[in-house]
Protein backbone atom coordinates (compact mmCIF):
# COMPACT_ATOMS: atom_id res chain seq x y z
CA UNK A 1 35.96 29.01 -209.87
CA UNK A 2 37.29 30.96 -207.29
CA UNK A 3 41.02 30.50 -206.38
CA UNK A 4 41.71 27.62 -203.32
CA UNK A 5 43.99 28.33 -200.45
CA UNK A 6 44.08 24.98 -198.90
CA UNK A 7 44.29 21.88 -200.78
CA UNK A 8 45.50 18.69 -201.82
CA UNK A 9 47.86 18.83 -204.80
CA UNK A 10 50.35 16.46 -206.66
CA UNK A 11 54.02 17.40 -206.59
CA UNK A 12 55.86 15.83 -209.83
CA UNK A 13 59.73 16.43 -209.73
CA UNK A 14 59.25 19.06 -207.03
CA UNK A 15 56.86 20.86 -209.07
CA UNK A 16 53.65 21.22 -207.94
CA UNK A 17 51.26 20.59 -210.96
CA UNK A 18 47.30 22.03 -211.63
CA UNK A 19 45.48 19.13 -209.96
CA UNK A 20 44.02 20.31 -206.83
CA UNK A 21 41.19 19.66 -204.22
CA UNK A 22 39.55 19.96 -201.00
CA UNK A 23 39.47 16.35 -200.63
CA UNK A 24 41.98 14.04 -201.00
CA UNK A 25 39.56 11.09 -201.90
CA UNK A 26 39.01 13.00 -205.35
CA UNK A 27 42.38 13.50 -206.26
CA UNK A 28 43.86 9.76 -205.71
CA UNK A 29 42.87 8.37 -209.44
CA UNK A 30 44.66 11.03 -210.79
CA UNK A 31 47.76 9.95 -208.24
CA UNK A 32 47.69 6.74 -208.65
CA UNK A 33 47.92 7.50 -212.59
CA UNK A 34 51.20 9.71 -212.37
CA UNK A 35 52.49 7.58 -210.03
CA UNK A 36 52.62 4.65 -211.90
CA UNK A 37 54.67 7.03 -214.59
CA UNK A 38 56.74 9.01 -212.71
CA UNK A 39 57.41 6.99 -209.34
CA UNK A 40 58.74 10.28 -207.73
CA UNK A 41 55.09 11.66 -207.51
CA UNK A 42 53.85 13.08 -204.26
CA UNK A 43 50.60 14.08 -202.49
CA UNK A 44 51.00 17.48 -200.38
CA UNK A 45 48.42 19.84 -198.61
CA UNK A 46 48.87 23.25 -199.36
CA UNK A 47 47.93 25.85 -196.82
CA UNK A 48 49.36 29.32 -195.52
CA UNK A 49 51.70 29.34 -198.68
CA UNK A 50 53.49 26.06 -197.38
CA UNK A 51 52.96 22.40 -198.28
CA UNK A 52 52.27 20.30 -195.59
CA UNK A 53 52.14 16.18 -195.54
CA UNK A 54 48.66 15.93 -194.02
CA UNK A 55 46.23 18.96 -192.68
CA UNK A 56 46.19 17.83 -189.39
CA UNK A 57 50.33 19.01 -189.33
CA UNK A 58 49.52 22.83 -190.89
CA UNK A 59 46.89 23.12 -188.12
CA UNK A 60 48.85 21.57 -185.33
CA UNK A 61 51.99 23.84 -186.61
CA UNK A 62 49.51 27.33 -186.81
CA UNK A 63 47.87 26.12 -183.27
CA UNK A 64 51.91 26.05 -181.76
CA UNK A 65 52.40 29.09 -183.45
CA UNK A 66 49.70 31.05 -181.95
CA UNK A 67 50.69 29.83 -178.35
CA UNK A 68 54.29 31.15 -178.92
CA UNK A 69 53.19 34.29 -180.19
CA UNK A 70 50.63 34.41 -176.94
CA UNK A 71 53.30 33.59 -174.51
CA UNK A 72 55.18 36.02 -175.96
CA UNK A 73 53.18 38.46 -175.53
CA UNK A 74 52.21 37.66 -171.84
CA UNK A 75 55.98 38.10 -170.88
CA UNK A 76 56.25 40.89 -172.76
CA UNK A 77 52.98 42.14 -170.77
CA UNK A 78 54.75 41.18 -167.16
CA UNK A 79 58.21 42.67 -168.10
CA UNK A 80 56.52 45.56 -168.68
CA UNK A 81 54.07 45.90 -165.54
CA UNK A 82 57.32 44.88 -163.60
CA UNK A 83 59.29 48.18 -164.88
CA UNK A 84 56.11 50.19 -163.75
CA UNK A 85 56.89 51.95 -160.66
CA UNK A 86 54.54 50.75 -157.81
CA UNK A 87 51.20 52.76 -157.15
CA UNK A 88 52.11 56.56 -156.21
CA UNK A 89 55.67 57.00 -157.15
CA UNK A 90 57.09 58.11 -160.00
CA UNK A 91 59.68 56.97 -162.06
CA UNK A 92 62.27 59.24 -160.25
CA UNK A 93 61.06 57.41 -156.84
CA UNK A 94 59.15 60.68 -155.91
CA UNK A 95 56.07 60.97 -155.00
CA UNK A 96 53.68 61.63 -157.35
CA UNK A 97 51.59 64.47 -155.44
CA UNK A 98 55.23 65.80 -154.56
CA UNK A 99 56.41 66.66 -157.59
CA UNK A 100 56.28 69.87 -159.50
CA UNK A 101 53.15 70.08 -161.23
CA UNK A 102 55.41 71.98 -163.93
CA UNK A 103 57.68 68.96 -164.09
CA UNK A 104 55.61 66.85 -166.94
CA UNK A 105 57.90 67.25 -169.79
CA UNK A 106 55.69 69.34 -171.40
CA UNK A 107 55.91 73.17 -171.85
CA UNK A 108 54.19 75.21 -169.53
CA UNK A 109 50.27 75.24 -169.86
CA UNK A 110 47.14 75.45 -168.57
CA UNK A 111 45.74 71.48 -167.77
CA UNK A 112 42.46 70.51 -168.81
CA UNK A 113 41.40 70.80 -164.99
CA UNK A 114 42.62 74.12 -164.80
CA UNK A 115 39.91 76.66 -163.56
CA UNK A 116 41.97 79.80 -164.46
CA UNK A 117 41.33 80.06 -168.19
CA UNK A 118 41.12 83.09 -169.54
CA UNK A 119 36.96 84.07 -170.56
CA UNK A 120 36.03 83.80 -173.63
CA UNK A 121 34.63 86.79 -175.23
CA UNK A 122 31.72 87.23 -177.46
CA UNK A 123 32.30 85.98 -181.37
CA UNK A 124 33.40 88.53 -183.34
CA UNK A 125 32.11 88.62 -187.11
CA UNK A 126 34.06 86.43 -189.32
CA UNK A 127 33.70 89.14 -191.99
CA UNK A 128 35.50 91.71 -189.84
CA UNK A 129 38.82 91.86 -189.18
CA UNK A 130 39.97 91.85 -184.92
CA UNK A 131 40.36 95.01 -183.29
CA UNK A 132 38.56 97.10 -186.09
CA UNK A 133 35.39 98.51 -186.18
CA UNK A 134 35.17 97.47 -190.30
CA UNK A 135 31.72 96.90 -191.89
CA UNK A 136 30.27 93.20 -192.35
CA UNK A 137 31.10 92.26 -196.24
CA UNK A 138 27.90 92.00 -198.30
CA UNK A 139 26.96 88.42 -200.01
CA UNK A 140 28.71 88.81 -203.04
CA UNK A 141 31.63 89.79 -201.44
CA UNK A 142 34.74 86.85 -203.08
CA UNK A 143 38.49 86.83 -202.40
CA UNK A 144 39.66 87.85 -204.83
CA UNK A 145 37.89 90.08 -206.66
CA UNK A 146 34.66 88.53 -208.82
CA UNK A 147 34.09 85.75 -209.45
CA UNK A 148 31.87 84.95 -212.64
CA UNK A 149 30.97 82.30 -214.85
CA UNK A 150 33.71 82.49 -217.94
CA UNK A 151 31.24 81.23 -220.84
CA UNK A 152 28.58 83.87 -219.51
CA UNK A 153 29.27 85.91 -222.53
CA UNK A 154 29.29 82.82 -225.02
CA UNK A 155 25.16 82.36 -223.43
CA UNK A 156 22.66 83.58 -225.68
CA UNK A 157 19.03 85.20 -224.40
CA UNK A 158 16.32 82.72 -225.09
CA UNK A 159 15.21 82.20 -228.80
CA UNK A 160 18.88 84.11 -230.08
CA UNK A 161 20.22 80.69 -231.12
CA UNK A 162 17.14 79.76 -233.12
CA UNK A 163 16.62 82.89 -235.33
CA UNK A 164 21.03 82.98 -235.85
CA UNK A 165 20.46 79.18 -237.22
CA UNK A 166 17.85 79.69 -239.41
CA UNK A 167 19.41 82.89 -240.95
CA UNK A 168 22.20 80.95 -241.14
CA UNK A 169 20.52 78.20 -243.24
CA UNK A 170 17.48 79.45 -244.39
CA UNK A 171 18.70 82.40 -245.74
CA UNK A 172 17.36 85.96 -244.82
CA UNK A 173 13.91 86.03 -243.72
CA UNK A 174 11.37 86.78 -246.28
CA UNK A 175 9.28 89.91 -246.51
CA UNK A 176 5.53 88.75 -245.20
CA UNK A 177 3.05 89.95 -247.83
């Protein structure tokens, strides 16, 4: 049964216990039981990792919760379009087509509109180092030196395993007659 998130459940000496259920129909026999033994028993819903007296309070609480957090927001919004300087000035009350173009609090560099870029010259070789006329590396060419497989030598030829095992337990081979 997978685990329930929201439910009815019975609280005995502020404890809640393991009866639980969507509905609270099901779970009143079972009240009505522990109630006439312990008279302290309660019903609670459970929801959102709080118990609630009814499920119609956890939603109305989560509903009032979501309009703070939106008017919250929407203040927060305003306050900020209110610090905004208006349209065309900056935040130093200059223009903005009047100030430096330098004057972005960034080091000087080229802007992506910028049409003076330097051109791009043709690819080099990756192979070849810049400024030197050295040769393109061949294919087995590795940092590094070579790099080979380390049981290579442990690899037999084809059919070498077979003949070592049966010399091995057959004993040497027989002269054919």
């Amino acid at each position: 049964m997978p685990p329930r998130f929201a439910y009815w459940t019975i609280i005995l000496d502020g404890t809640p216990t393991s009866f639980r259920t969507r509905e609270q129909a099901e779970l009143l026999p079972t009240f009505n039981q522990l109630k006439k033994k312990n008279p302290g028993a309660i019903m609670k819903w459970f929801s959102g990792g709080t118990l609630w007296d009814s499920p119609e309070q956890a939603s109305e609480k989560r509903r009032l919760e979501r309009e703070r957090l939106y008017h919250e927001a929407r203040a927060r919004e305003e306050r900020a379009r209110e610090a905004r300087p208006p349209d065309g000035q900056s935040h130093d009350g200059q223009p903005q087509d009047e100030r430096p173009s330098g004057d972005r609090g960034q080091p000087d560099r080229p802007g992506p509109g910028d049409l003076d870029r330097k051109p791009r010259t043709a690819p080099r070789p990756r192979s070849a180092a810049p400024g030197t006329g050295a040769p393109r590396r061949s294919k087995d060419w590795r940092p590094g030196g070579e790099h080979r497989d380390s049981r290579d030598r442990y690899k037999l030829p084809p059919g070498e395993a077979r003949k070592r095992w049966k010399r091995r337990n057959l004993g040497p081979a027989k002269p054919k007659v």
